[in-house]
Protein backbone atom coordinates (compact mmCIF):
# COMPACT_ATOMS: atom_id res chain seq x y z
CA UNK A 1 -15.00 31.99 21.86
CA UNK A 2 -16.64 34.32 23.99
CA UNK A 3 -14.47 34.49 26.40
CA UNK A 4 -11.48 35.73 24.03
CA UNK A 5 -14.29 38.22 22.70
CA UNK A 6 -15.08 39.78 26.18
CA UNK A 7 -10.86 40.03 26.62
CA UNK A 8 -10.36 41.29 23.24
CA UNK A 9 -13.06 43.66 23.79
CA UNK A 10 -11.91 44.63 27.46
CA UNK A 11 -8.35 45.41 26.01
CA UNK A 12 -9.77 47.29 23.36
CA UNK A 13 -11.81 49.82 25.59
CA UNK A 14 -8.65 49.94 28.22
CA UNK A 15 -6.16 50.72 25.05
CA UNK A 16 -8.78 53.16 24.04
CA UNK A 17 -9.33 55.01 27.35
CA UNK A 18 -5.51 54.90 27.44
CA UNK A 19 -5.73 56.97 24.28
CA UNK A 20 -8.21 59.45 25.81
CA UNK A 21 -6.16 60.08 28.66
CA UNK A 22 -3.10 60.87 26.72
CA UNK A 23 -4.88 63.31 24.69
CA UNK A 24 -6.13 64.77 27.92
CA UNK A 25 -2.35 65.19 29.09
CA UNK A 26 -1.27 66.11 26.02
CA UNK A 27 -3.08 69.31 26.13
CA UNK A 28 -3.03 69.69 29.63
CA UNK A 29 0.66 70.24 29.54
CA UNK A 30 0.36 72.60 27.24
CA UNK A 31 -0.26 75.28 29.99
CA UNK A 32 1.95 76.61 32.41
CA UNK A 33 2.97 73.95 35.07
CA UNK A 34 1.61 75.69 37.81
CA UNK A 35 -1.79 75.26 36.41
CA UNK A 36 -1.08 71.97 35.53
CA UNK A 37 -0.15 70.76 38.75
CA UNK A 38 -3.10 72.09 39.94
CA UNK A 39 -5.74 70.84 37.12
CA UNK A 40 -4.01 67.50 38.13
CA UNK A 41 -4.63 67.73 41.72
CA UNK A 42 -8.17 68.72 41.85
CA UNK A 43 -10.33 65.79 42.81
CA UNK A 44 -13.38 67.47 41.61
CA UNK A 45 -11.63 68.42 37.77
CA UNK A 46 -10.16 64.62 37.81
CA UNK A 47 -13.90 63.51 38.26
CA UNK A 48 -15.20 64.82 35.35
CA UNK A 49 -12.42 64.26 33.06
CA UNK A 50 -12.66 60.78 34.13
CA UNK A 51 -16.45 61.15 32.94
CA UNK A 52 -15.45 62.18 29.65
CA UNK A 53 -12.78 59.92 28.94
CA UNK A 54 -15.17 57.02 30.18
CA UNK A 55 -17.61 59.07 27.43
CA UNK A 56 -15.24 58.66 25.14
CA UNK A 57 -14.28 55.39 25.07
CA UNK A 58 -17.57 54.38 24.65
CA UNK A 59 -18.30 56.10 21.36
CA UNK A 60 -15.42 54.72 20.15
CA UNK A 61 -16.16 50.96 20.78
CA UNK A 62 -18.93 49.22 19.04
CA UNK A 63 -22.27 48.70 20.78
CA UNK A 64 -22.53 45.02 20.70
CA UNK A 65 -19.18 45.14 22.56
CA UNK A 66 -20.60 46.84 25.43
CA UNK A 67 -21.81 43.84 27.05
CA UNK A 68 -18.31 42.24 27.57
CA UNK A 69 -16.70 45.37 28.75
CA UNK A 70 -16.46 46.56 32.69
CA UNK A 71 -16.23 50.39 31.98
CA UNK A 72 -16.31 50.84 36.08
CA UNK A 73 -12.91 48.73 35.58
CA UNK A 74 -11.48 50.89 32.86
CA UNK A 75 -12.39 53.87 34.92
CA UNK A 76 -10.28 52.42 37.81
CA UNK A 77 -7.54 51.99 35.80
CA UNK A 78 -7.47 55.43 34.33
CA UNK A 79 -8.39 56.83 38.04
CA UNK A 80 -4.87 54.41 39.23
CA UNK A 81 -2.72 55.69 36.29
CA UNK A 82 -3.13 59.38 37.06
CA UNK A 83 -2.89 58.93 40.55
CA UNK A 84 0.77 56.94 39.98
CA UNK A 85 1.88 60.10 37.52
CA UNK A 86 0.66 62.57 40.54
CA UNK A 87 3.29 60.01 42.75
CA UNK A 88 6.03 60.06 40.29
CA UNK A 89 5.64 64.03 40.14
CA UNK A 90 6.31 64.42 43.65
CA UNK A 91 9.24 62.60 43.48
């Protein structure tokens, strides 16, 4: 059982950072793409909206759930999925 609990839990905090990160794009492209394209390049911006997205998703997942969750790993994952929309924009 806990096993399925810490997957459950780990899909729930990945679906939720997913979440966070779309909103973050979301308003992102609301500005002209120069600046975009810029905001999206910038290591040191990336860090901290990484930060706050990580933020985030913790709020939104119950505290007895923090124990089964890697939020280093979610972090990666968000940190992998921007850096494959950065690829597909050059392309």
């Amino acid at each position: 059982m806990k096993k399925e609990n810490k997957h459950a839990s780990q899909t729930s905090a990945d679906l939720a950072a997913l979440l966070e990160y779309s909103r973050f794009t979301k308003r992102t492209l609301t500005k002209p793409s120069s600046e975009v394209f810029d905001l999206f390049t910038d290591k040191y911006y990336m860090e901290t909206v990484y930060d706050d997205i990580l933020k985030k998703t913790k709020k939104s997942i119950d505290k007895s759930q923090h124990k089964y969750i890697d939020f280093e790993k979610v972090r990666m994952d968000i940190m992998c999925m921007h850096t494959q929309v950065i690829m597909i924009s050059y392309m």
